[in-house]
C-alpha atoms as a PDB file:
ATOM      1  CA  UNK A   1     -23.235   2.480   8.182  1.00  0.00           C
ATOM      2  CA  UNK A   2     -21.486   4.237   5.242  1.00  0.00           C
ATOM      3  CA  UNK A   3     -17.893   5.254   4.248  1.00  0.00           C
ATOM      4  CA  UNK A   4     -18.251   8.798   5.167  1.00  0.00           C
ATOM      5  CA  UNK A   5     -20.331   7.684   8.187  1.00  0.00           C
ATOM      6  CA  UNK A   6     -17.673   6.137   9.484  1.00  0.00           C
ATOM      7  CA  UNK A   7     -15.034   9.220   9.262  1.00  0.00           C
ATOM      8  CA  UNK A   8     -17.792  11.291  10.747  1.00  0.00           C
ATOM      9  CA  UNK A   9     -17.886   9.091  14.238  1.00  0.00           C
ATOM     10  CA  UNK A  10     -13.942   8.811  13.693  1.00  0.00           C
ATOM     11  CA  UNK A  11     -13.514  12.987  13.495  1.00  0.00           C
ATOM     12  CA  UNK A  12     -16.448  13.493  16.345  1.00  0.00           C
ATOM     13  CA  UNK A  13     -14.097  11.519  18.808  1.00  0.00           C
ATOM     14  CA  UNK A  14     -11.237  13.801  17.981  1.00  0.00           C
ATOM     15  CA  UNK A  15     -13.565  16.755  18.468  1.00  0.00           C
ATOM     16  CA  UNK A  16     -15.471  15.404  21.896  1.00  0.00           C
ATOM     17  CA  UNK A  17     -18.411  17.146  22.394  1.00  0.00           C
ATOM     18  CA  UNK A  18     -17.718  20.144  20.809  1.00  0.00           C
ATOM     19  CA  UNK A  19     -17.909  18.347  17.479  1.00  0.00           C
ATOM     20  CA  UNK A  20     -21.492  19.952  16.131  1.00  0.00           C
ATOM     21  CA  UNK A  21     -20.453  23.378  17.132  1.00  0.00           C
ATOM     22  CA  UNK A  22     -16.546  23.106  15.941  1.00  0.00           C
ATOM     23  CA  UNK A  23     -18.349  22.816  12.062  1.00  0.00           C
ATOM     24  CA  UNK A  24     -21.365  24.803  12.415  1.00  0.00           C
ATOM     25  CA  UNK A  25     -20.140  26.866   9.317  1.00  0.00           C
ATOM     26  CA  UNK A  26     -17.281  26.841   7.055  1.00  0.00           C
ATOM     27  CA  UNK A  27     -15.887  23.764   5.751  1.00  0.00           C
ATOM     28  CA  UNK A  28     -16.593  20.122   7.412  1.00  0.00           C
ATOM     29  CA  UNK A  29     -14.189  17.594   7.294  1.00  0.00           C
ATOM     30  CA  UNK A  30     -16.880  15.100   5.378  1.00  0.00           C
ATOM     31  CA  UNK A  31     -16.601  17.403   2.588  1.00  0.00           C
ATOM     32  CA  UNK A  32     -13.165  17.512   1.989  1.00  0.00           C
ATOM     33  CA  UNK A  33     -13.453  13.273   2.067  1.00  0.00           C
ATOM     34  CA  UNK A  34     -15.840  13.061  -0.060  1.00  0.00           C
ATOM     35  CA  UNK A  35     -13.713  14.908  -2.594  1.00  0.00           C
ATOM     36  CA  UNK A  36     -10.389  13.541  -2.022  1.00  0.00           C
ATOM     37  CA  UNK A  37     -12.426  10.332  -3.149  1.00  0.00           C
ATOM     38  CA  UNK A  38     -13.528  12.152  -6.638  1.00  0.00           C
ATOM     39  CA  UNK A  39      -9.416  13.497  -7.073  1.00  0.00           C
ATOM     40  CA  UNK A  40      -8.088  10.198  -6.220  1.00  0.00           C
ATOM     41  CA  UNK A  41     -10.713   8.967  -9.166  1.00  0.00           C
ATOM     42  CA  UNK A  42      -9.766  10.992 -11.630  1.00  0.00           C
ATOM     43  CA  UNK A  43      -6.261  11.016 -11.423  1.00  0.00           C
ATOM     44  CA  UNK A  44      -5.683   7.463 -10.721  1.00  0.00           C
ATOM     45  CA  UNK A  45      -3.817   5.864 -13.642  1.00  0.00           C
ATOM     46  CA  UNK A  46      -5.078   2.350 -14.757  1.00  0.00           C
ATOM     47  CA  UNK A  47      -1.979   0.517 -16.225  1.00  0.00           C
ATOM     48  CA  UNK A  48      -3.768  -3.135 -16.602  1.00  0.00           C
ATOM     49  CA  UNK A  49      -7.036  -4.766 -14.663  1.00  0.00           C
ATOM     50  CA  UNK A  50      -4.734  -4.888 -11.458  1.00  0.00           C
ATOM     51  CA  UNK A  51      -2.126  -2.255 -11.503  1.00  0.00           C
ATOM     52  CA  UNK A  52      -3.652   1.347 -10.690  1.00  0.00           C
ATOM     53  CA  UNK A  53      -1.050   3.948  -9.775  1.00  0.00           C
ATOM     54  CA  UNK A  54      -2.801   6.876  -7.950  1.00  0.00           C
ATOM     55  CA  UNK A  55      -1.220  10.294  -6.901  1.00  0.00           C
ATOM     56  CA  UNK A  56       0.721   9.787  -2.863  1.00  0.00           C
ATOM     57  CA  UNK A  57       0.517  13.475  -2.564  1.00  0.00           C
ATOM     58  CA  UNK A  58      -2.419  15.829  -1.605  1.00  0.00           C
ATOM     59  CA  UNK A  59      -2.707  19.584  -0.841  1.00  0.00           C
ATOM     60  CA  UNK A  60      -5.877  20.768   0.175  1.00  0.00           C
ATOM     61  CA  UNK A  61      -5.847  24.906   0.053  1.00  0.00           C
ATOM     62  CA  UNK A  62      -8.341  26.465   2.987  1.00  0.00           C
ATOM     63  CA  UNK A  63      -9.710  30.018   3.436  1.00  0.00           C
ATOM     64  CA  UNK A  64      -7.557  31.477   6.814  1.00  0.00           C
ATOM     65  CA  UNK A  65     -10.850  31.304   8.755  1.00  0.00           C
ATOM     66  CA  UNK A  66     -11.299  27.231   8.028  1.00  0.00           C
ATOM     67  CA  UNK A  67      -7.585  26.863   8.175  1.00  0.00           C
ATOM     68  CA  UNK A  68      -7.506  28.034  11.447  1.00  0.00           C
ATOM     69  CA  UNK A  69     -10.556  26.124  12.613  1.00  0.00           C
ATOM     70  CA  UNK A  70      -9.698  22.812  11.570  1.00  0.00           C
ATOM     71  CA  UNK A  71      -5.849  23.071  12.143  1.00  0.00           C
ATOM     72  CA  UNK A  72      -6.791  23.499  16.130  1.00  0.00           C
ATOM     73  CA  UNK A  73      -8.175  20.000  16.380  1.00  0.00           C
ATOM     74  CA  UNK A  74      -3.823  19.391  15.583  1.00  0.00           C
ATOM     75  CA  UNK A  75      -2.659  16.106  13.655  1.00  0.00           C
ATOM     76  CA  UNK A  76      -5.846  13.963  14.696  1.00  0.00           C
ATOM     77  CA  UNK A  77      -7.578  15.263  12.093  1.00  0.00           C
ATOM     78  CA  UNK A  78      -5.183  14.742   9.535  1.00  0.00           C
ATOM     79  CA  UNK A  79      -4.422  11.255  10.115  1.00  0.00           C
ATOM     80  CA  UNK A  80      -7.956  10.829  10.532  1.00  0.00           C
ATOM     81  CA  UNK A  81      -8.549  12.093   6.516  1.00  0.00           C
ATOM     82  CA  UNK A  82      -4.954   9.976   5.657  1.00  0.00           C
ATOM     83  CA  UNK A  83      -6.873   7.128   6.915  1.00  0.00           C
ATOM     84  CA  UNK A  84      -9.940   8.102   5.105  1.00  0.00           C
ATOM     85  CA  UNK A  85      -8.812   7.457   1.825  1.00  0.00           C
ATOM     86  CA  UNK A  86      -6.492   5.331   2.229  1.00  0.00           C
ATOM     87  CA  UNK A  87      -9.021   2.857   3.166  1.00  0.00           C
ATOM     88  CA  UNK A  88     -11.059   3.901   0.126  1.00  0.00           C
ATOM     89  CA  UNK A  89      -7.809   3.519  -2.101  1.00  0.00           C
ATOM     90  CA  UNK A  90      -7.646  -0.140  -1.401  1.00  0.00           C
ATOM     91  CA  UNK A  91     -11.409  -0.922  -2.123  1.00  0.00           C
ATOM     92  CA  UNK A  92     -10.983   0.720  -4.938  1.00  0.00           C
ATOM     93  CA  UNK A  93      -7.547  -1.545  -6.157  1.00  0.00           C
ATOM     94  CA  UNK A  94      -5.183   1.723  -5.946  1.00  0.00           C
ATOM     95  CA  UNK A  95      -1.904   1.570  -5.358  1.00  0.00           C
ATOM     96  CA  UNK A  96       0.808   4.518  -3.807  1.00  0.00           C
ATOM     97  CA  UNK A  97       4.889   4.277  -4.845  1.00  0.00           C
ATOM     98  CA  UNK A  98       5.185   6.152  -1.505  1.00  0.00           C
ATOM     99  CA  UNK A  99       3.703   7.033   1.511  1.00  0.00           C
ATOM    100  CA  UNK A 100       0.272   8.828   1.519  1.00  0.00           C
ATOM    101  CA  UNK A 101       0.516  12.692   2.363  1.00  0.00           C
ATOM    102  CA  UNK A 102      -2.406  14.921   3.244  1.00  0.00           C
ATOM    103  CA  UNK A 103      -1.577  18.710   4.053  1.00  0.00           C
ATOM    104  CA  UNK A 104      -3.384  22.045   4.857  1.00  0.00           C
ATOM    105  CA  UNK A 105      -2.501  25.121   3.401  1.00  0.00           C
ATOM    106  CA  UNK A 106      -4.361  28.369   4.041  1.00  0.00           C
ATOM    107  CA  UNK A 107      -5.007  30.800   0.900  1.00  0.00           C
ATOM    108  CA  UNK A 108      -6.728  34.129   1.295  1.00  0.00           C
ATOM    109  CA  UNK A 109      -7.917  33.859  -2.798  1.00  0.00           C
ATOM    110  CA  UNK A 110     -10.564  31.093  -0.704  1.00  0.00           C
ATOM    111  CA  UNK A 111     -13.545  32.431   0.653  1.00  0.00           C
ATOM    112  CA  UNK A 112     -14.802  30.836   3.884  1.00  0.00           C
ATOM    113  CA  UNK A 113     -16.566  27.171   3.366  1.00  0.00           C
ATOM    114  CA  UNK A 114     -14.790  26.799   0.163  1.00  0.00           C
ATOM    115  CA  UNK A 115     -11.746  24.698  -0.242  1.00  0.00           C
ATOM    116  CA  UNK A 116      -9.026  23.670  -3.135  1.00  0.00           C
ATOM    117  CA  UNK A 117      -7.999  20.153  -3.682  1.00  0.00           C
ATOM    118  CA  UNK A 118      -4.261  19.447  -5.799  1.00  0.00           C
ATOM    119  CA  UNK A 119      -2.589  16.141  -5.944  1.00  0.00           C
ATOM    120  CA  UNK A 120       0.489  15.380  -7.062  1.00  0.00           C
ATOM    121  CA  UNK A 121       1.033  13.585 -10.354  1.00  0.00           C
ATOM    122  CA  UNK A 122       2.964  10.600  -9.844  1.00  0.00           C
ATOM    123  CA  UNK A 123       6.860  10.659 -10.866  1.00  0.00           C
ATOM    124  CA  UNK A 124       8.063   7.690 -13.205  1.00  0.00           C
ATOM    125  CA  UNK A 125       7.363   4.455 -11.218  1.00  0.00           C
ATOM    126  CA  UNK A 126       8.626   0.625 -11.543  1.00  0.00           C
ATOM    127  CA  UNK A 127       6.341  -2.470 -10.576  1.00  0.00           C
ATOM    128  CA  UNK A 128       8.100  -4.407  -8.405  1.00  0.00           C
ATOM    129  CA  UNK A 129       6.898  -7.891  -6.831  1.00  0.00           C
ATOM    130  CA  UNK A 130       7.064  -8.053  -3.069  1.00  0.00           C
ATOM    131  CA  UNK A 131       6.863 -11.115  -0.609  1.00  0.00           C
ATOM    132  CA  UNK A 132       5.619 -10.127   2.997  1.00  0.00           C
ATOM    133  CA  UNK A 133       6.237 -12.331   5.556  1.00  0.00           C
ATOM    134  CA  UNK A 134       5.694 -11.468   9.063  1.00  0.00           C
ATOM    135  CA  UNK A 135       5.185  -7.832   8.925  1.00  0.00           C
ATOM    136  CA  UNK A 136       8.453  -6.841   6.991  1.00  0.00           C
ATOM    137  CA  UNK A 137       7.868  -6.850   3.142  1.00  0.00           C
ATOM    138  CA  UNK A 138      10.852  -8.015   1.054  1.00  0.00           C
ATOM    139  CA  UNK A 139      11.218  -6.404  -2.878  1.00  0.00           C
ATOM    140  CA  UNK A 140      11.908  -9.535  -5.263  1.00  0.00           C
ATOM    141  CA  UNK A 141      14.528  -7.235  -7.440  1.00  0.00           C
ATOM    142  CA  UNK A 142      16.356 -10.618  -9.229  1.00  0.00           C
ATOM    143  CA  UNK A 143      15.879 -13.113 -11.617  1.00  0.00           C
ATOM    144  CA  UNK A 144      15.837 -15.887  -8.821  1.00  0.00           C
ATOM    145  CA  UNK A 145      14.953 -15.377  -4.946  1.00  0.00           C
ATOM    146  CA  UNK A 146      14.966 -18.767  -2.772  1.00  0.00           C
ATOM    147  CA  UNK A 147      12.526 -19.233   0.326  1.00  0.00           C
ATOM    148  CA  UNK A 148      13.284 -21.856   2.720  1.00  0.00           C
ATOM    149  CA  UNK A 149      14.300 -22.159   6.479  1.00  0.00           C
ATOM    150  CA  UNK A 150      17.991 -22.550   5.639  1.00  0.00           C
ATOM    151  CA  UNK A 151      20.596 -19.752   6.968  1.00  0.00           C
ATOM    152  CA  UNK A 152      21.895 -19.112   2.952  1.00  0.00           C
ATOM    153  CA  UNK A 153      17.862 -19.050   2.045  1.00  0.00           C
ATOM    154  CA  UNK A 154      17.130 -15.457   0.266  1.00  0.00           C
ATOM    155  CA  UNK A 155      14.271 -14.370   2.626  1.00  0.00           C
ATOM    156  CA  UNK A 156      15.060 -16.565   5.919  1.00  0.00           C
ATOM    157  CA  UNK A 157      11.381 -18.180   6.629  1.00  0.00           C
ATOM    158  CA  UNK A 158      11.366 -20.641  10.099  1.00  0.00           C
ATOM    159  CA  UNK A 159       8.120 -21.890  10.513  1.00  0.00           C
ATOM    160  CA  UNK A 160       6.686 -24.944  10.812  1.00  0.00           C
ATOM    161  CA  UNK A 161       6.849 -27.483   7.860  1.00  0.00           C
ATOM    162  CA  UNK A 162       9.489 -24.751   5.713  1.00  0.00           C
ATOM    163  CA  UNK A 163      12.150 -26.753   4.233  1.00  0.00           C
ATOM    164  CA  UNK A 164      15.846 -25.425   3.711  1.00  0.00           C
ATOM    165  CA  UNK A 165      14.821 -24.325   0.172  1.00  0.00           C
ATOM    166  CA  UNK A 166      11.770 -24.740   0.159  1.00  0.00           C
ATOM    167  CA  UNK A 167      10.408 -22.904  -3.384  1.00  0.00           C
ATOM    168  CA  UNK A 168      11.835 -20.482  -5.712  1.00  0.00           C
ATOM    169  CA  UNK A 169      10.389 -17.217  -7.153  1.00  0.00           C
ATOM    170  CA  UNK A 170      11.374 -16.222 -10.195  1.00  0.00           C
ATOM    171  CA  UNK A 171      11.025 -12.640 -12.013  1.00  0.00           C
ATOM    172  CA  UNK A 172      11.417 -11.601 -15.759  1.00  0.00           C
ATOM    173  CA  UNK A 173      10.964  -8.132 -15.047  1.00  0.00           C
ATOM    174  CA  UNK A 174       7.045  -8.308 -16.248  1.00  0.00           C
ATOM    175  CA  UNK A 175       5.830 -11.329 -14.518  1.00  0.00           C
ATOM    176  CA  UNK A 176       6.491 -13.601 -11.419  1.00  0.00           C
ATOM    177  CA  UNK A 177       5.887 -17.432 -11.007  1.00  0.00           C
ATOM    178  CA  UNK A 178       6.598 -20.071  -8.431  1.00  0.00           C
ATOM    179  CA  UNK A 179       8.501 -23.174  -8.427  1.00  0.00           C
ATOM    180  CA  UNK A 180       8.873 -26.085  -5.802  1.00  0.00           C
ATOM    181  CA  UNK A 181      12.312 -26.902  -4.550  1.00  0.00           C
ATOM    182  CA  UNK A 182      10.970 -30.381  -3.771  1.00  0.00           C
ATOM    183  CA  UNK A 183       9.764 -29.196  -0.291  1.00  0.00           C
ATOM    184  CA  UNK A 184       8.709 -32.141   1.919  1.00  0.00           C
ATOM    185  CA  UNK A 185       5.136 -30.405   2.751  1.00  0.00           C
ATOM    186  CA  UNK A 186       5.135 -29.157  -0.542  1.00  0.00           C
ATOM    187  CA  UNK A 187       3.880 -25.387  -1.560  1.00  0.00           C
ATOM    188  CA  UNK A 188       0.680 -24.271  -2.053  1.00  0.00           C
ATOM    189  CA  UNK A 189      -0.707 -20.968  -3.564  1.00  0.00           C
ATOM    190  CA  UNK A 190      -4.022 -19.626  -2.542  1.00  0.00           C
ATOM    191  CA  UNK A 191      -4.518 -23.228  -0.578  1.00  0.00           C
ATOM    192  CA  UNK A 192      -4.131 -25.321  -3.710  1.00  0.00           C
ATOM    193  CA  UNK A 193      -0.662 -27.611  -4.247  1.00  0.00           C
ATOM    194  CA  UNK A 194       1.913 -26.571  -6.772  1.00  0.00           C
ATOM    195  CA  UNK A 195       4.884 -27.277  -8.614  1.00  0.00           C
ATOM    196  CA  UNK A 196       5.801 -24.766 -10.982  1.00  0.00           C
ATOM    197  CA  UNK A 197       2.761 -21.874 -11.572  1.00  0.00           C
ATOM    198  CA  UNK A 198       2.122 -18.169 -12.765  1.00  0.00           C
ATOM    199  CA  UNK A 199       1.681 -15.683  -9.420  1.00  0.00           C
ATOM    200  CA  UNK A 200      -1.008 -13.222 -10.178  1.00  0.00           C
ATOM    201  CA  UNK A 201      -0.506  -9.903  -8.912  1.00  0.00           C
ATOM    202  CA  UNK A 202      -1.280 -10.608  -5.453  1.00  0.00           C
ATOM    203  CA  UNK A 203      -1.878 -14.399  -3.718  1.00  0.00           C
ATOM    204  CA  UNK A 204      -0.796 -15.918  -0.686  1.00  0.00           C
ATOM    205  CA  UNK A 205       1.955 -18.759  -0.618  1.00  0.00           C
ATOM    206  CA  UNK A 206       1.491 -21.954   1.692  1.00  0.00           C
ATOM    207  CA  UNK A 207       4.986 -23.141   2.904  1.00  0.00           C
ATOM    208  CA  UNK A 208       4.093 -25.408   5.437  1.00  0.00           C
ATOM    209  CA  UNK A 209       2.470 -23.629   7.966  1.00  0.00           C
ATOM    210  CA  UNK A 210       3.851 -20.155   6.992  1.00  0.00           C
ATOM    211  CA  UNK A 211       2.071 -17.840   4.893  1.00  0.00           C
ATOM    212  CA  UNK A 212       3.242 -15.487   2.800  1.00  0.00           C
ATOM    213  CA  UNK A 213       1.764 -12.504   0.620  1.00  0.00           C
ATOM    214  CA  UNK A 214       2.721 -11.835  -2.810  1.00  0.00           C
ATOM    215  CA  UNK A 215       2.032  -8.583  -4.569  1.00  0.00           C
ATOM    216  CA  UNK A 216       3.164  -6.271  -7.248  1.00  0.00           C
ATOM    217  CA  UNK A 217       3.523  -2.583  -6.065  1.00  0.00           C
ATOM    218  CA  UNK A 218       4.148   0.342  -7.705  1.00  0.00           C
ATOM    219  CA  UNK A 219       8.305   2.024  -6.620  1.00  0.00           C
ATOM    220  CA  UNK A 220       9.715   4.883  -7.555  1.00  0.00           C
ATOM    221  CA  UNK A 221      12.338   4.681 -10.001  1.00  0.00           C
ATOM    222  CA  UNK A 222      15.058   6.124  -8.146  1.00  0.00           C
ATOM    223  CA  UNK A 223      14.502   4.165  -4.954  1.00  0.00           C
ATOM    224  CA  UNK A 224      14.094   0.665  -6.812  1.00  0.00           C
ATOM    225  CA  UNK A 225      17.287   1.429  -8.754  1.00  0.00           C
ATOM    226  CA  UNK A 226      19.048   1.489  -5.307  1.00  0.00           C
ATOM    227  CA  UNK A 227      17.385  -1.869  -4.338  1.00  0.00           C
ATOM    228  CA  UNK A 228      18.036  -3.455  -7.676  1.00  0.00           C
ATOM    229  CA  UNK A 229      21.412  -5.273  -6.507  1.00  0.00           C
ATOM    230  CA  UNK A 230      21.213  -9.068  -7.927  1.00  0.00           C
ATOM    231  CA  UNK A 231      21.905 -11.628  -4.481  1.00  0.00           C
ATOM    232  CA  UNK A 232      24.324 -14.545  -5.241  1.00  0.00           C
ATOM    233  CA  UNK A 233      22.692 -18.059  -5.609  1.00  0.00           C
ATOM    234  CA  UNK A 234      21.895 -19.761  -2.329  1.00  0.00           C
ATOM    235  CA  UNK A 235      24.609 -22.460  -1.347  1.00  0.00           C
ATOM    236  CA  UNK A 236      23.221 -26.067  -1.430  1.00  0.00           C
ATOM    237  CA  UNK A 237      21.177 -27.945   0.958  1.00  0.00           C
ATOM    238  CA  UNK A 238      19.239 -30.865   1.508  1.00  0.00           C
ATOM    239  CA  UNK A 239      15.490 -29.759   1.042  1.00  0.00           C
END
């Protein structure tokens, strides 16, 4: 089953059986995915061969008549089309700086069936390296950030097999590596011991039995300056 298959049986649960008649004319929601996926194309910016900043914001401009229709089915539909492409946005390797916004907007320049797509050119960003552990994701904004089970650990990480301080990442503003704290399990990255190695863009982290996900996401330049606030060094403790 296809992409757009997929939204199809998504939007014909929202619409229950009134889904064939509900787009008998006008516009059909299919349509308007299949050309958020061109916009998002085009105006994705490609920075390197794993950093691809694409617009968060979308306006899509109706004629009153479809406006009207498709607003009726209420926020289903909209999440429905958020959901849409965002899936497609992460086959495709793009990345938001904030969260993904799909509106309607009637026009009466639009004739009925035909539609208007705008995004939103993306404001000044910075690339920031994340570590998510356990659902909450945690910006790396210094030079040093400690892992480890300890209390005075950077990001607090009790699981089994984590040492106190169990391994260190460290940021030069460009690129991220890892370094072993002499962990008593040891750290791995994508399954394979280390001691000191580069962090590509996005990898998992072994420390002992807890895993967690590195990446490097696109922020907004005012909201990473207010999350740019060095931590002190962790106090010492026995690994």
């Amino acid at each position: 089953m296809g992409f757009l298959d997929n939204f199809e049986r998504s939007v014909e649960r929202i619409v229950g059986g009134g889904f064939a008649k509900a787009f008998a004319s006008g516009v059909h929601p299919t349509e308007i995915v299949a050309s958020l996926k061109r916009e998002i194309d085009a105006s994705t910016q490609v920075f390197s061969r794993t950093r691809a900043l694409s617009p968060h914001r979308y306006d899509i401009g109706l004629s009153p008549a479809d406006h009207e229709r498709l607003t009726r089915l209420g926020s289903g539909l909209l999440e429905e089309i958020r959901q849409a492409l965002s899936e497609y946005a992460s086959l495709r390797g793009y990345s938001f700086s904030a969260p993904l916004a799909i509106d309607f907007h009637a026009s009466a320049n639009l004739s009925e069936g035909i539609f208007d797509i705008r995004s939103e050119k993306p404001g000044p960003v910075v690339w920031v390296p994340t570590l998510s552990w356990k659902g909450t994701r945690y910006p790396v904004v210094a030079r040093s950030t400690v892992l480890g089970r300890g209390t005075s650990a950077h990001i607090h990480v009790v699981a089994p097999g984590v040492s106190r301080h169990h391994c260190e990442i460290r940021w030069n503003g460009k690129r991220a590596e890892v370094v072993d704290l002499g962990a008593t399990n040891g750290t791995t990255l994508e399954g394979k011991p280390v001691s000191r190695a580069p962090l590509p863009d996005a990898c998992t982290l072994g420390l002992g039995q807890a895993r967690i996900l590195f990446e490097v996401v696109p922020q907004s330049e005012a909201a990473y300056h207010a999350l740019a606030t060095p931590h002190p060094p962790p106090a010492q403790e026995t690994p």
